[in-house]
Protein backbone atom coordinates (compact mmCIF):
# COMPACT_ATOMS: atom_id res chain seq x y z
CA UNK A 1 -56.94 -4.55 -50.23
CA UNK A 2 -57.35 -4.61 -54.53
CA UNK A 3 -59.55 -2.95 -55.74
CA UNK A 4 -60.81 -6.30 -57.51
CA UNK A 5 -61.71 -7.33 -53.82
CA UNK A 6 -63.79 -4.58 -52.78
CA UNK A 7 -67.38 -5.17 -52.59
CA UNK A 8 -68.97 -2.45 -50.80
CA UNK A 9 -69.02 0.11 -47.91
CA UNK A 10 -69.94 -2.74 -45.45
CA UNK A 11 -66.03 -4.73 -46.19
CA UNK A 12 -64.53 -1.55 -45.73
CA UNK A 13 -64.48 -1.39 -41.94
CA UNK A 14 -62.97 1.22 -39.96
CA UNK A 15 -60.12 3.44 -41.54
CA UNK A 16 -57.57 5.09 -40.32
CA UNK A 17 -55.17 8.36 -41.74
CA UNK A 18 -51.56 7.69 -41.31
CA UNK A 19 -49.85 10.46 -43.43
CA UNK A 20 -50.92 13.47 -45.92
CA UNK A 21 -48.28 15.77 -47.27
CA UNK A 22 -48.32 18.34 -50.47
CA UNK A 23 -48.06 16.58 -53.66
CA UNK A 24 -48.32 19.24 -56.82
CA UNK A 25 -51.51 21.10 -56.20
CA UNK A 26 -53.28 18.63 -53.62
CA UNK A 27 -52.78 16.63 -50.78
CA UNK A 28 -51.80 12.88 -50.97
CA UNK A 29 -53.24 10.83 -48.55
CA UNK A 30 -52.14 7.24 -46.99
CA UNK A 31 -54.54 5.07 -45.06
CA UNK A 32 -55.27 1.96 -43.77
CA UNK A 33 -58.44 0.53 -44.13
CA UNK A 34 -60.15 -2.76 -41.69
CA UNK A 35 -57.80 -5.18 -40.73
CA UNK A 36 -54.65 -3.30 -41.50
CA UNK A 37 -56.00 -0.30 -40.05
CA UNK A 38 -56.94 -1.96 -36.62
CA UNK A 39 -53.94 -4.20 -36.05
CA UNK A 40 -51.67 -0.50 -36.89
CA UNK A 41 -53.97 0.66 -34.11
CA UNK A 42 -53.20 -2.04 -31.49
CA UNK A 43 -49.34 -1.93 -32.49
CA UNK A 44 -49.38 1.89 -31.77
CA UNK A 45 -51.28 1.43 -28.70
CA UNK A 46 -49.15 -1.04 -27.34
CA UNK A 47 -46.17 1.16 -27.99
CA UNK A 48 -47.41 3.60 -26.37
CA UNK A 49 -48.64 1.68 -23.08
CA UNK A 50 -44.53 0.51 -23.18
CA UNK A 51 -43.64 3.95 -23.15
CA UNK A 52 -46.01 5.14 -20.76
CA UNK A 53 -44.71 2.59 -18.19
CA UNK A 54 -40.61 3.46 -18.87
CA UNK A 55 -41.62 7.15 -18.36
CA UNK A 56 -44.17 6.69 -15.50
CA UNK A 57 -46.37 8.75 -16.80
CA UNK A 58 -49.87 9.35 -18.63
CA UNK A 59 -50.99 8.52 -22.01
CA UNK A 60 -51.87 11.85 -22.72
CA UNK A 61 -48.24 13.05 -21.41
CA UNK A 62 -45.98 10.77 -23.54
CA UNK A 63 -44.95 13.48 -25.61
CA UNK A 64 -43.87 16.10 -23.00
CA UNK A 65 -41.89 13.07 -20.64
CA UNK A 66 -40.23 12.36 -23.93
CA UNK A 67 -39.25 16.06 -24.43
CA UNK A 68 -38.01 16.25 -20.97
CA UNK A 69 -36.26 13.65 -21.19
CA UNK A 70 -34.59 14.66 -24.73
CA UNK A 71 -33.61 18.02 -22.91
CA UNK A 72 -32.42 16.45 -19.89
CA UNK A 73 -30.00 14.15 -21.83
CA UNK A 74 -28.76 17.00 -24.34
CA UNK A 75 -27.91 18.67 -20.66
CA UNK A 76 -26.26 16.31 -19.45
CA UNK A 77 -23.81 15.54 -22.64
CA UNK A 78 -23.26 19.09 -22.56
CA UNK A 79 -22.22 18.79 -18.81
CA UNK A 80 -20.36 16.05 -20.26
CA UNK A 81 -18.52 17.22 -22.57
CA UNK A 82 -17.69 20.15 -20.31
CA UNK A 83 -15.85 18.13 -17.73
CA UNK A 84 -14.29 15.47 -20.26
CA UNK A 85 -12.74 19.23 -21.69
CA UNK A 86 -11.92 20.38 -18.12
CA UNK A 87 -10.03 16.32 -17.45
CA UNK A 88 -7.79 16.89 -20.81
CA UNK A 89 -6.45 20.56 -19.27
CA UNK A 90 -6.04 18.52 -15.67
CA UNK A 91 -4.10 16.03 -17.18
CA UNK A 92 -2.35 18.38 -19.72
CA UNK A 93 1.49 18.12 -20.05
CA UNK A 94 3.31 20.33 -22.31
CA UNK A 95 6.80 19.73 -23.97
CA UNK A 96 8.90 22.22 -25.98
CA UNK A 97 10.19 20.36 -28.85
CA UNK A 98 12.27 22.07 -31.60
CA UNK A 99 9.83 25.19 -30.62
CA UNK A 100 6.98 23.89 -31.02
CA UNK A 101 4.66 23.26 -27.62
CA UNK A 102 3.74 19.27 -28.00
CA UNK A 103 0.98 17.21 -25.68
CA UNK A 104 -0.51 13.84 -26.11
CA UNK A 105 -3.73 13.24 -24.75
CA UNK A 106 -4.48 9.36 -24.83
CA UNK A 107 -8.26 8.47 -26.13
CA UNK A 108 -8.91 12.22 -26.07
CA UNK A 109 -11.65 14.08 -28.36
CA UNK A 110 -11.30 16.82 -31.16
CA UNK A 111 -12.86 19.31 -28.59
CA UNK A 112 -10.97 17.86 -26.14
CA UNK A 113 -7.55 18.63 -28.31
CA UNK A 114 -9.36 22.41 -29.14
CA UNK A 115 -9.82 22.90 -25.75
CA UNK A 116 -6.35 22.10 -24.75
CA UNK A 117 -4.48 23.78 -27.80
CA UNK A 118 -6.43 27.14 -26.99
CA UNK A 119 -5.51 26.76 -23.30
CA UNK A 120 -1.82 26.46 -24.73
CA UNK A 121 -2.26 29.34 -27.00
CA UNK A 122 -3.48 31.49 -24.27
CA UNK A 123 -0.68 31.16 -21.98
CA UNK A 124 2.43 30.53 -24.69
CA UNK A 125 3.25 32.11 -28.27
CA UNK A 126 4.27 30.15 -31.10
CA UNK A 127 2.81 26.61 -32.59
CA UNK A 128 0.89 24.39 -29.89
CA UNK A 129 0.05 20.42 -31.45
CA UNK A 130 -2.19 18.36 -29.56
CA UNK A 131 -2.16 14.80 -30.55
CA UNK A 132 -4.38 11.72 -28.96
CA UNK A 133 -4.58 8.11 -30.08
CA UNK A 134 -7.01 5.65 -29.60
CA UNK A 135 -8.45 2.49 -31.09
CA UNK A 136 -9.59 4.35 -34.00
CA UNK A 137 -6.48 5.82 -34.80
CA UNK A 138 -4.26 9.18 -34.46
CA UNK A 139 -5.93 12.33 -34.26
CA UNK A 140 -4.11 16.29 -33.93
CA UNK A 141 -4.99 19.82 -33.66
CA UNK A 142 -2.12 22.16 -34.45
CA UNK A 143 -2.57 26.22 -33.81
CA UNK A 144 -1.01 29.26 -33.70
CA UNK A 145 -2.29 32.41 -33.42
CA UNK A 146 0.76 34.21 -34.78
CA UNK A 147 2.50 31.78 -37.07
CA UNK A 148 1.52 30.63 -40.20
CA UNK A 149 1.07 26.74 -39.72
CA UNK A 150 0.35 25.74 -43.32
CA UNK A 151 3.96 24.63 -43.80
CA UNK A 152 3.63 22.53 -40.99
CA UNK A 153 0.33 20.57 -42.66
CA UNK A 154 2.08 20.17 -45.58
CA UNK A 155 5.11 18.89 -43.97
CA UNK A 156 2.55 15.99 -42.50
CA UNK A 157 0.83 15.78 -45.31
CA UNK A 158 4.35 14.93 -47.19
CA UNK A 159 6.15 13.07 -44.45
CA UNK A 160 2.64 10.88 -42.45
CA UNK A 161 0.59 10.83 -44.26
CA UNK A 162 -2.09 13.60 -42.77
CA UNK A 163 -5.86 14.29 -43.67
CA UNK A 164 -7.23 17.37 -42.73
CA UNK A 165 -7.21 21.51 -42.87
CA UNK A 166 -8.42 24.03 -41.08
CA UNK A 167 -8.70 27.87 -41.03
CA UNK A 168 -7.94 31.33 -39.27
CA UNK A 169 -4.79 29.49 -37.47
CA UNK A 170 -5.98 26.27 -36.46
CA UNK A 171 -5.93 23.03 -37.96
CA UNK A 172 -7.43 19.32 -37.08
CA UNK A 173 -6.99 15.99 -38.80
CA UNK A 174 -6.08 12.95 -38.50
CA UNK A 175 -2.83 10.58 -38.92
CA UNK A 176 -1.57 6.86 -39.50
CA UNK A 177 -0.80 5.94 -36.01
CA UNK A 178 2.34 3.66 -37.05
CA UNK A 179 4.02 6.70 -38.62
């Protein structure tokens, strides 16, 4: 509503706060006012009557059937995760080439390669490279955790192409598939 339109208390109708934050040494407020104000009402109510019914539960417990539900999802990614980590190491197979322990992992994560390098690194010495490819493209972790493996990024880098680094003996990136 203008200001130029404004004719008294009476067309002002109901209001309604839908923000304040800080601004400089005050508080900045944003409303709606009649109309506006109503129809944000009804919008938000209906919203929340959707919600209410996909949770099956109260209007007053939206907010804790959404939290539960937030927690039981981050659970069960985690659980996820956990067992896509635990299918790379089951379907782990580990060549010796040129000294170097090798294993592709088709369509397989960067925790997924982590997970399976460190399993190599546990049970072998030397340089372990993971690699997986997928739609997306070509993806590696190489470690060691007694070899320095920075001339063997560089020699990627140099010869395929490589992005990536790493740190403290382990390093992720990514490569052109058709090298």
């Amino acid at each position: 509503m203008s200001v130029s339109s404004y004719s008294g208390t009476q067309s002002t109708g109901i209001i309604k706060i839908v923000n304040y934050f800080p601004h400089r040494k005050g508080t900045r407020v944003e409303m709606l006012c009649g109309f506006k104000a109503y129809e944000d009402y009804r919008l938000k109510d209906s919203l929340n009557s959707q919600i209410m019914k996909l949770l099956a539960s109260p209007s007053e417990q939206t907010a804790e059937a959404v939290q539960r539900n937030l927690e039981k999802t981050a659970q069960q990614t985690a659980e996820i995760e956990a067992l896509k980590e635990e299918l790379a190491l089951a379907k782990l197979s580990v060549e010796d080439i040129n000294g170097i322990s090798f294993a592709s992992l088709s369509g397989a994560s960067f925790n997924e390669l982590i997970s399976c390098v460190n399993n190599i690194n546990e049970n072998s010495g030397g340089i372990s490279l993971v690699v997986s490819e997928d739609n997306d493209g070509c993806i590696f972790v190489l470690a060691s955790k007694d070899c320095d493996i920075q001339p063997f990024l560089t020699k990627l880098r140099s010869e395929l192409k490589a992005k990536g680094g790493g740190r403290n003996g382990s390093i992720q990136g990514t490569v052109n598939c058709d090298s």
